[in-house]
Protein backbone atom coordinates (compact mmCIF):
# COMPACT_ATOMS: atom_id res chain seq x y z
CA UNK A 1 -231.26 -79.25 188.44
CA UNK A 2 -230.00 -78.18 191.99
CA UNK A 3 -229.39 -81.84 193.15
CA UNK A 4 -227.45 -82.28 189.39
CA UNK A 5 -225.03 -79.67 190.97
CA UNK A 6 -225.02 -80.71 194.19
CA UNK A 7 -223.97 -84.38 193.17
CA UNK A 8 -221.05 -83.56 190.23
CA UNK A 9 -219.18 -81.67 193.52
CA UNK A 10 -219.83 -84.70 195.77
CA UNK A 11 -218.70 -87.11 193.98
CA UNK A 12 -215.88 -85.40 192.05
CA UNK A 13 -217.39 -85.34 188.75
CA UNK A 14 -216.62 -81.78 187.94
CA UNK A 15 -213.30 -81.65 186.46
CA UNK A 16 -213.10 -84.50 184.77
CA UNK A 17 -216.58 -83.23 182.32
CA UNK A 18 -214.62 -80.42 182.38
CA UNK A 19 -211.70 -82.66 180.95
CA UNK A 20 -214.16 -84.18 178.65
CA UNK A 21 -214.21 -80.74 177.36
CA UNK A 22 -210.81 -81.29 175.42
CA UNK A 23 -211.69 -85.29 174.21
CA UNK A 24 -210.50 -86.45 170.42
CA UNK A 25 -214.17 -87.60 170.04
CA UNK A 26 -216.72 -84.90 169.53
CA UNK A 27 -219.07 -86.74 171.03
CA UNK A 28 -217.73 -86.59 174.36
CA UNK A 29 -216.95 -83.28 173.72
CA UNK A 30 -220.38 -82.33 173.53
CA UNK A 31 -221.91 -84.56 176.24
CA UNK A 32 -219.42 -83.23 178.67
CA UNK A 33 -220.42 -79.07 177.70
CA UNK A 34 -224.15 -80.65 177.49
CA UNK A 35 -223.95 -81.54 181.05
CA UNK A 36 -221.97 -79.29 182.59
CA UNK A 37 -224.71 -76.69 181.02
CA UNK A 38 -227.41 -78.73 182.33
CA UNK A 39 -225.78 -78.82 185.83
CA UNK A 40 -225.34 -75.09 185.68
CA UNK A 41 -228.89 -74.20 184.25
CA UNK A 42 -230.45 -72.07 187.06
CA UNK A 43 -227.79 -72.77 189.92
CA UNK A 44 -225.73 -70.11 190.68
CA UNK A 45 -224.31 -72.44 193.66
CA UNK A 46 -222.98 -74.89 191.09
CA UNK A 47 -222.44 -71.66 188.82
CA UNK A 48 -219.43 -70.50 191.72
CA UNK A 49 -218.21 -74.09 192.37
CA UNK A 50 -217.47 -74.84 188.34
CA UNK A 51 -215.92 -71.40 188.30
CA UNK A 52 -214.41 -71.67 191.63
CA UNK A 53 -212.32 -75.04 190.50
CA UNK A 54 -211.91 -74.02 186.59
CA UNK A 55 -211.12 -70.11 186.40
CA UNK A 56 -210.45 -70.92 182.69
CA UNK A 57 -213.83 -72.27 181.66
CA UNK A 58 -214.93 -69.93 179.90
CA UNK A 59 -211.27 -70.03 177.62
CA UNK A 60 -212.07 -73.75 177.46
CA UNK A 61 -215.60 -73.19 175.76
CA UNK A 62 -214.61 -70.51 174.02
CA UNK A 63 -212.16 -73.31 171.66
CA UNK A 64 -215.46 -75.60 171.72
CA UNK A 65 -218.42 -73.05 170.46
CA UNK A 66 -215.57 -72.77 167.90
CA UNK A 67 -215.22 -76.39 167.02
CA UNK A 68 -215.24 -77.99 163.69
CA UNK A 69 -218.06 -80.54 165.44
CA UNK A 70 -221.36 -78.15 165.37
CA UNK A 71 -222.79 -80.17 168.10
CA UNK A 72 -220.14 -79.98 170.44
CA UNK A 73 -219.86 -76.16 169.10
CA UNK A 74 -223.69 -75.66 169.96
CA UNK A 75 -223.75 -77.70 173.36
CA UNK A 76 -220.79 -75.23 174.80
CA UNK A 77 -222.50 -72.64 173.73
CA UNK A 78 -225.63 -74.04 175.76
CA UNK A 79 -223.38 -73.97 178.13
CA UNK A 80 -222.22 -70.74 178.33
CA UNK A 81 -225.89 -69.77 178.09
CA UNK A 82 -225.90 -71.55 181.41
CA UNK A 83 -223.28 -70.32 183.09
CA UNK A 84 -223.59 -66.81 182.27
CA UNK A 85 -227.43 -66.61 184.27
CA UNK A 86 -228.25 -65.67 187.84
CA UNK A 87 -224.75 -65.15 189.00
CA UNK A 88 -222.37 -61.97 188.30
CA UNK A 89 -219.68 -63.53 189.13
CA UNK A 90 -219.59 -65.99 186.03
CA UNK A 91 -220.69 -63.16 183.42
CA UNK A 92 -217.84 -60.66 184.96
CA UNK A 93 -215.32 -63.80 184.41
CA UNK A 94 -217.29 -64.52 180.46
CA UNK A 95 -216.68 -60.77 180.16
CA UNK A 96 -212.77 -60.92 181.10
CA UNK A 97 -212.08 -63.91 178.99
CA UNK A 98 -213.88 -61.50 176.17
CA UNK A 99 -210.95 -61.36 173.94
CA UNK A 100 -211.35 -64.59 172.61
CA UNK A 101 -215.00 -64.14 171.92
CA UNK A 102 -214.24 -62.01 169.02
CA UNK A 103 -214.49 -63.35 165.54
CA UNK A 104 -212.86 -61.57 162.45
């Protein structure tokens, strides 16, 4: 999924999926944290980059995995799954956006 990655930064696709992330159709919702999981699955460099240009990201998918939609809620959790392997960096930032993590 390296050239995935490698594309979404060339051609300026990142931030608007990450966009997507906050559509009024849960559809789009969840194709936008479906691919931005995808694109992160097992590439740290894309990993840094989405983290790089959206500190917040994890904030953002926090509201998702919460959503009333359970696929969007399950794709941003697939892609937190993504984001949070190979790379330190992106589970130290899951870790510091913790506090909304917590349920009860």
């Amino acid at each position: 999924m390296l050239a995935v990655g490698t594309d979404l930064k060339v051609l300026g696709g990142i931030s608007p999926l990450v966009a997507a992330l906050d559509h009024t159709h849960p559809d789009m919702r969840a194709a936008a944290a479906y691919a931005l999981g995808t694109a992160a699955s097992n590439n740290p460099t894309f990993q840094a980059v989405l983290l790089q240009l959206h500190p917040d990201i994890f904030h953002q998918l926090s509201r998702l995995v919460l959503d009333a939609d359970e696929g969007a809620s399950v794709k941003a959790l697939y892609a937190v799954a993504a984001l949070v392997r190979n790379l330190n960096t992106t589970r130290h930032a899951f870790l510091a956006a913790g506090e909304r993590w917590r349920v009860g």
